[in-house]
C-alpha atoms as a PDB file:
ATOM      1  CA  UNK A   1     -53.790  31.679 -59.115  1.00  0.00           C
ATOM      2  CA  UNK A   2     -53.383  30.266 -55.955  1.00  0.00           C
ATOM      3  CA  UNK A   3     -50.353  28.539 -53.587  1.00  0.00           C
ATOM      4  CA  UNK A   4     -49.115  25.415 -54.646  1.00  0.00           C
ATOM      5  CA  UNK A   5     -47.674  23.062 -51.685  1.00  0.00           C
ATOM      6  CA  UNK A   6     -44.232  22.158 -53.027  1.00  0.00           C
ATOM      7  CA  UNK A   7     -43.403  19.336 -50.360  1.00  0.00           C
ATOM      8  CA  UNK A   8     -39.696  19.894 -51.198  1.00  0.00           C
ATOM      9  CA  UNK A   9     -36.857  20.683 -49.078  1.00  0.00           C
ATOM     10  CA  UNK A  10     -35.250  23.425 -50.745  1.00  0.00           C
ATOM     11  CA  UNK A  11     -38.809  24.818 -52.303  1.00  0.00           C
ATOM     12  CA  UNK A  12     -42.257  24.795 -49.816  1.00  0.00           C
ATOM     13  CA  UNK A  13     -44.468  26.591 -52.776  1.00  0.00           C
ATOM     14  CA  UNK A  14     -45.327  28.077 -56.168  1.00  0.00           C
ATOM     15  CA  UNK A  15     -47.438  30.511 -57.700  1.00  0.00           C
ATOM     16  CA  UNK A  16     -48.233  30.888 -61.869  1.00  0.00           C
ATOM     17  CA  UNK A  17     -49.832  33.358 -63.631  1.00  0.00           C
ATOM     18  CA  UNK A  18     -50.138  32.487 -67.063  1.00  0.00           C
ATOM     19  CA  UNK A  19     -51.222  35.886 -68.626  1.00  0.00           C
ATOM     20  CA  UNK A  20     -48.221  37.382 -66.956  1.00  0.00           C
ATOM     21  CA  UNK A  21     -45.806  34.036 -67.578  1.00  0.00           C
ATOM     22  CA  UNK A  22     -44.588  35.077 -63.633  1.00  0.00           C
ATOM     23  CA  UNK A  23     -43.391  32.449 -61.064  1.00  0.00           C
ATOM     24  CA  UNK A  24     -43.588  32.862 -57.453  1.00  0.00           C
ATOM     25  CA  UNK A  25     -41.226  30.714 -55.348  1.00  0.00           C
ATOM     26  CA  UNK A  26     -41.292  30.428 -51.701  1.00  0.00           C
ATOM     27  CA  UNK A  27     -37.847  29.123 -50.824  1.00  0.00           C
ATOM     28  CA  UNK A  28     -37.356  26.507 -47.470  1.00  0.00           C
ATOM     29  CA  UNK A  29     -35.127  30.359 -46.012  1.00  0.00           C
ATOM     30  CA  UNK A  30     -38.913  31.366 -46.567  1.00  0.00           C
ATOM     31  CA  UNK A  31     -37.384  34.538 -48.982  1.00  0.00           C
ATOM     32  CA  UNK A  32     -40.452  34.554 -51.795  1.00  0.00           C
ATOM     33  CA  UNK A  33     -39.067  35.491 -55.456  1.00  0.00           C
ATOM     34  CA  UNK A  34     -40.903  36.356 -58.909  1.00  0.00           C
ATOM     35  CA  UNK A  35     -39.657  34.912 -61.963  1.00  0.00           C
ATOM     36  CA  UNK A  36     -40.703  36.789 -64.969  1.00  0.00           C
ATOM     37  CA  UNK A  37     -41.684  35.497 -68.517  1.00  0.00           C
ATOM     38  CA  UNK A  38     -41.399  31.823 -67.297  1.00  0.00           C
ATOM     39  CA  UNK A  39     -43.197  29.831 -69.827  1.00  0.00           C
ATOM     40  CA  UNK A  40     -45.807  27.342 -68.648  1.00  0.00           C
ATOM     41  CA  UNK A  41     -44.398  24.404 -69.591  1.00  0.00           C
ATOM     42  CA  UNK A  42     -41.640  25.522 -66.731  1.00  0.00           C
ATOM     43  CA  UNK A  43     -44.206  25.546 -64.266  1.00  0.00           C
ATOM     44  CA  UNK A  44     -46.085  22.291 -64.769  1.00  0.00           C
ATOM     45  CA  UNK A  45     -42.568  20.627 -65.135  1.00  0.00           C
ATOM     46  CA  UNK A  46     -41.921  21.888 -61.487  1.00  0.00           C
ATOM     47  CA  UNK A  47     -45.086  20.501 -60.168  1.00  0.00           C
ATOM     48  CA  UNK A  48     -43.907  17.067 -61.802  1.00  0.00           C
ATOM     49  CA  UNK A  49     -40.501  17.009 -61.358  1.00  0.00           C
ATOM     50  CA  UNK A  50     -39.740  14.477 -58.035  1.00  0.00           C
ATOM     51  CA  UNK A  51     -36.404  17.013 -56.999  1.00  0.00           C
ATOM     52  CA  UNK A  52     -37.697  20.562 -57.497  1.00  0.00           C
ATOM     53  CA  UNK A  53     -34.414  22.131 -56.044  1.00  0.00           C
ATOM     54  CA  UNK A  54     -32.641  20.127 -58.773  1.00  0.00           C
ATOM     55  CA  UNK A  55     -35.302  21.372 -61.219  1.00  0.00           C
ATOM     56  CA  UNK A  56     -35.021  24.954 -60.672  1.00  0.00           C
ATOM     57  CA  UNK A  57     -31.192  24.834 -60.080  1.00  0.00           C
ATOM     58  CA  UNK A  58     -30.779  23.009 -63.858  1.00  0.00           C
ATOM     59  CA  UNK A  59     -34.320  25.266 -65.528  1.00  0.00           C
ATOM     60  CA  UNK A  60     -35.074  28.301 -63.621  1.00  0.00           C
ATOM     61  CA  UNK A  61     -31.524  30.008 -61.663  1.00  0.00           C
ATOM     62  CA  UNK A  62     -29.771  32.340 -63.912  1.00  0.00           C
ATOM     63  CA  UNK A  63     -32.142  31.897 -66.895  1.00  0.00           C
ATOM     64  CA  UNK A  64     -35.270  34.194 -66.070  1.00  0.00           C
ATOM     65  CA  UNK A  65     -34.905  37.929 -64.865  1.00  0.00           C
ATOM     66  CA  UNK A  66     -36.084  38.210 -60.850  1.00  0.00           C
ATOM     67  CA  UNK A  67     -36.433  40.017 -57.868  1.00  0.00           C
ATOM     68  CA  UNK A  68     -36.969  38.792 -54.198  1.00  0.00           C
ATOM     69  CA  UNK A  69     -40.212  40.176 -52.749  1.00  0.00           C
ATOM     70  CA  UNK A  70     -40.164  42.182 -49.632  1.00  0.00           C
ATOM     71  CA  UNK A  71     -43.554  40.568 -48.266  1.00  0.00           C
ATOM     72  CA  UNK A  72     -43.491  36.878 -47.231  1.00  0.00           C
ATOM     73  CA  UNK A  73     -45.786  33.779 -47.746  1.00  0.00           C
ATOM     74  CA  UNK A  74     -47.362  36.653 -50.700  1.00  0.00           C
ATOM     75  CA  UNK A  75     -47.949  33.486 -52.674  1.00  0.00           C
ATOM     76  CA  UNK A  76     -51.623  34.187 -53.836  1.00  0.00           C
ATOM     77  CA  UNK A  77     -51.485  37.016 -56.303  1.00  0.00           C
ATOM     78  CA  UNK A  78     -53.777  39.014 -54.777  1.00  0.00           C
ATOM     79  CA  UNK A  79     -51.939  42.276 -56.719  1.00  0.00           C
ATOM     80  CA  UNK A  80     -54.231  44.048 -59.120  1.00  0.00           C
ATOM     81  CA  UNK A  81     -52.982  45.090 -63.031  1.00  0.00           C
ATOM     82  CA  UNK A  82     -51.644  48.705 -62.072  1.00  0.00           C
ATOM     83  CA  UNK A  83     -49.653  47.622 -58.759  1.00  0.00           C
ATOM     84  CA  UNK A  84     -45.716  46.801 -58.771  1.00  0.00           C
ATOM     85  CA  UNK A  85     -44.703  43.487 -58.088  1.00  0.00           C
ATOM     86  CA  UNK A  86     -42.407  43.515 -55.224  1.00  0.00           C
END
């Protein structure tokens, strides 16, 4: 799936893929995490949602395992099956 423009000051993008249920945030410090088993309905809230820092602050922090990515702006999921995310 491709990068979503967030417009947000806290968030500039997003990334879903559904058969994985992982999120891909871009944060405004440009750090890029993965959210794992994030269900949809999370995401397309996000997109909706008119404060998305207040949205992922009150939905997302501290409720879905994560790691920070070592590669920046990665937001296009261009990782195959059998690589790791990073």
């Amino acid at each position: 799936m491709s990068r979503v423009d967030l417009h947000s000051t806290a968030l500039l993008a997003t990334a879903y893929q559904d058969h994985r249920a992982l999120l891909e945030l871009e944060f405004s410090s440009r750090a890029v995490y993965h959210y794992f088993d994030v269900p949809p309905q999370i995401y397309q809230a996000l997109l909706r949602v008119k404060s998305k820092g207040e949205y992922f602050n009150h939905h997302i922090r501290n409720r879905f395992a994560y790691t920070r990515s070592t590669l920046r702006r990665q937001l296009h999921f261009t990782m195959t099956e059998s690589q790791p995310l990073s």
